[in-house]
Protein backbone atom coordinates (compact mmCIF):
# COMPACT_ATOMS: atom_id res chain seq x y z
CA UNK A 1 27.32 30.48 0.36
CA UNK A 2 26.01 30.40 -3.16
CA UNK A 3 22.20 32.03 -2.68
CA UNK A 4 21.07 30.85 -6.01
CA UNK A 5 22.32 27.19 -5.24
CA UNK A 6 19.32 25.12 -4.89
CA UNK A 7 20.03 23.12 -1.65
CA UNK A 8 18.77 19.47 -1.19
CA UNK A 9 16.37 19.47 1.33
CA UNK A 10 16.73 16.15 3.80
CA UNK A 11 14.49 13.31 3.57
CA UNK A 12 12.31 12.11 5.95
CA UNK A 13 11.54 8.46 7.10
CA UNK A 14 7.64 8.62 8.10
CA UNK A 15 7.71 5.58 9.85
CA UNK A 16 10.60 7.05 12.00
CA UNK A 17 9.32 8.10 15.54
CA UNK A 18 12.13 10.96 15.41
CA UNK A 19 11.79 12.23 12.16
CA UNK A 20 8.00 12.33 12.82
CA UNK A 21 8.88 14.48 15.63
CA UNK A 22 10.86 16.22 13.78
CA UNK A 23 8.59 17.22 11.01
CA UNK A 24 5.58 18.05 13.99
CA UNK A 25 8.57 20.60 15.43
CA UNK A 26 8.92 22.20 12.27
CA UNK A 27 5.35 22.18 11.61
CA UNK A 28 4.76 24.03 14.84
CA UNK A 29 7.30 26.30 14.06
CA UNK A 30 6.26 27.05 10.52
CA UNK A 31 8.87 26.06 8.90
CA UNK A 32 8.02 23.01 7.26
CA UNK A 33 7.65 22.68 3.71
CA UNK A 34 5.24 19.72 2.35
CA UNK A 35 5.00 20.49 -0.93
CA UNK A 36 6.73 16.53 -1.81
CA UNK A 37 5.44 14.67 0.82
CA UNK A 38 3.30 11.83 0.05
CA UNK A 39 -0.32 12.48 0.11
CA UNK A 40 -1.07 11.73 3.44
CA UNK A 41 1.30 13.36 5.14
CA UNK A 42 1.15 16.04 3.35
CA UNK A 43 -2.85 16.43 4.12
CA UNK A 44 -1.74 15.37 8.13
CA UNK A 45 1.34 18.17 8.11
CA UNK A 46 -1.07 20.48 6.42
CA UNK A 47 -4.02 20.29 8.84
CA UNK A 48 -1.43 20.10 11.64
CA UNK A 49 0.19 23.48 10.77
CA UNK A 50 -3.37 25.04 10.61
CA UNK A 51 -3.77 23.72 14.33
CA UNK A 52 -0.17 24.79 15.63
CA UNK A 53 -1.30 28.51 13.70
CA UNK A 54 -4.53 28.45 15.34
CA UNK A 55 -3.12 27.46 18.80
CA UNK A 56 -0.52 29.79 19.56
CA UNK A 57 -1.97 33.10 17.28
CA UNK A 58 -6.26 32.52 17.56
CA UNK A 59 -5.94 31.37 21.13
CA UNK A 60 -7.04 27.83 20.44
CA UNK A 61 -7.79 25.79 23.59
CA UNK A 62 -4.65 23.41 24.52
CA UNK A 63 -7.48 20.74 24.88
CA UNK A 64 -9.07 21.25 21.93
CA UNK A 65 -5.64 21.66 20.02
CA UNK A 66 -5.09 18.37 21.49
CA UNK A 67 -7.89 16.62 20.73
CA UNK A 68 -7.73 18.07 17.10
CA UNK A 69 -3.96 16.87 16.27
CA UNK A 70 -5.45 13.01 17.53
CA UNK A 71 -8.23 13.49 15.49
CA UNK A 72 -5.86 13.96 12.12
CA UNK A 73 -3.26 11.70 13.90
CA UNK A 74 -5.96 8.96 13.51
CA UNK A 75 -7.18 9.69 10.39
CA UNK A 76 -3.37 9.86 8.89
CA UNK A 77 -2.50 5.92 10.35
CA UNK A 78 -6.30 4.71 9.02
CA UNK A 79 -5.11 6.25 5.59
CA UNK A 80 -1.65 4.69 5.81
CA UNK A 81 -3.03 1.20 6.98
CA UNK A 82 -5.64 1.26 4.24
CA UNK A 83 -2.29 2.34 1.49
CA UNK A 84 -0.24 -0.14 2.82
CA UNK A 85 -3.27 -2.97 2.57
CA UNK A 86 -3.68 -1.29 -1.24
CA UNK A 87 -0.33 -1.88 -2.06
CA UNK A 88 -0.66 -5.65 -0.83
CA UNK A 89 -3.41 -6.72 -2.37
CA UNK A 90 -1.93 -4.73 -5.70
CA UNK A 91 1.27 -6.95 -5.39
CA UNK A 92 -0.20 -9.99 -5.01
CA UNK A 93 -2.43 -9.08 -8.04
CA UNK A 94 0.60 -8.60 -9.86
CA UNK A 95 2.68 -11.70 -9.02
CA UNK A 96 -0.20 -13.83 -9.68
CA UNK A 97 -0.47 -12.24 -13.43
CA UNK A 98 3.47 -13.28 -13.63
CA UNK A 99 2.86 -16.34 -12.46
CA UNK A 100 -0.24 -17.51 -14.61
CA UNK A 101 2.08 -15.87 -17.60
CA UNK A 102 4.56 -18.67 -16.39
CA UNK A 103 1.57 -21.47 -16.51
CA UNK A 104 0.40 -20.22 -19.70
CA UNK A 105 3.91 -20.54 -21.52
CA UNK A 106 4.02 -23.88 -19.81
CA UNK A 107 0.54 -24.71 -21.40
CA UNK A 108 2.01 -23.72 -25.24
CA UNK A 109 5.15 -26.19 -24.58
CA UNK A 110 3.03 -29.19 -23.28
CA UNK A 111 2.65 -32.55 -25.06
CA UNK A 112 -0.16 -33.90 -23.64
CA UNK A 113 -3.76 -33.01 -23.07
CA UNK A 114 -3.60 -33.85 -19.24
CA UNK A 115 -0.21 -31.57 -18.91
CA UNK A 116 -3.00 -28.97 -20.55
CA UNK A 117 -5.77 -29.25 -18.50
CA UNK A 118 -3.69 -29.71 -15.30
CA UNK A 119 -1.40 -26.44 -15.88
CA UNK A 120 -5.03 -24.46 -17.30
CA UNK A 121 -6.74 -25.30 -13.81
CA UNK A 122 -3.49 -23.74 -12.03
CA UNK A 123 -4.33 -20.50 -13.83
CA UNK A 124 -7.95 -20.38 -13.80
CA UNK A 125 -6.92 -21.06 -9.76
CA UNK A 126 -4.65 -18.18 -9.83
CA UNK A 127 -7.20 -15.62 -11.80
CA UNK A 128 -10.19 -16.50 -9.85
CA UNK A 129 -8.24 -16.68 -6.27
CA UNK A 130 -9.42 -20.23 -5.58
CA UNK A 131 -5.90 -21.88 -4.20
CA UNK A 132 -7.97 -25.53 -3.83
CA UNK A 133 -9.61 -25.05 -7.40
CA UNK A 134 -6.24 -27.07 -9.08
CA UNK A 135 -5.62 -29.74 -6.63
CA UNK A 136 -9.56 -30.80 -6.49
CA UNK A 137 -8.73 -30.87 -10.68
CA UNK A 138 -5.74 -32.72 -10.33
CA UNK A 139 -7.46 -35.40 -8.14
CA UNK A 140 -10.39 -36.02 -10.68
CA UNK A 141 -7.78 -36.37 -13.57
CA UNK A 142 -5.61 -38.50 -11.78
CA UNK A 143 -8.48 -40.26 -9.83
CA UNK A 144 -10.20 -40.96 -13.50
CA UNK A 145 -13.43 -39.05 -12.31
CA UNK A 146 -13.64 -37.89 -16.12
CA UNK A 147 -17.92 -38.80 -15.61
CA UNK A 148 -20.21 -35.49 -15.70
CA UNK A 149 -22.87 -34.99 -13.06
């Protein structure tokens, strides 16, 4: 075997219950190496190794060794959770920018000032987040309520 070889080192599926256990054995033993994990596994790993150290060479209480690991088990999911709603939130930000980019290329093409205004209150419904802003619109235009309050 080729020393100088650089080896590809496997990849881990965090959501998988045994590569998770995996990655706590070798972080027990030491042997773990976090240094492209994702940011909060990499902090969770991190503080877990500390803990693992600190139990089996300072004499850290089981217990509290215990208590510690659900502590920074806790912490890691609330990080994920709060990533994962991130990302959400991000994508939907993102589709709706497509999609009023659609609305607004729709706008240029129109022929009449109706098609306008209808396909304008779709993306002023889109950028502001109100789904029932174009449809309430849509029923004054085709209701005739063109009278200001």
């Amino acid at each position: 075997m080729n020393p100088y070889k650089i080896q590809s080192r496997p990849e881990f599926d965090f959501n998988d219950p045994e590569d998770f256990k995996k990655l706590e054995k070798m972080a027990y033993d030491v042997t773990i190496d976090i240094s492209r994990f994702p940011p909060a596994a990499y902090r969770y790993f991190d503080q877990l190794r500390i803990i693992y150290a600190e139990y089996k060479y300072d004499n850290l209480p089981k217990e509290v060794a215990a208590s510690r690991k659900a502590k920074i088990f806790s912490d890691y999911k609330e990080t994920i959770s709060a990533y994962e709603q991130w990302r959400s939130v991000y994508k939907a930000y993102q589709d709706n920018i497509r999609k009023a980019g659609t609305l607004m290329n729709d706008i240029e093409k129109s022929n009449t000032a109706e098609d306008i205004a209808l396909l304008a209150c779709e993306v002023i419904g889109i950028m502001t987040g109100d789904e029932s802003f174009a449809p309430r619109q849509k029923k004054k235009l085709k209701g005739g309520l063109y009278e200001r309050d």
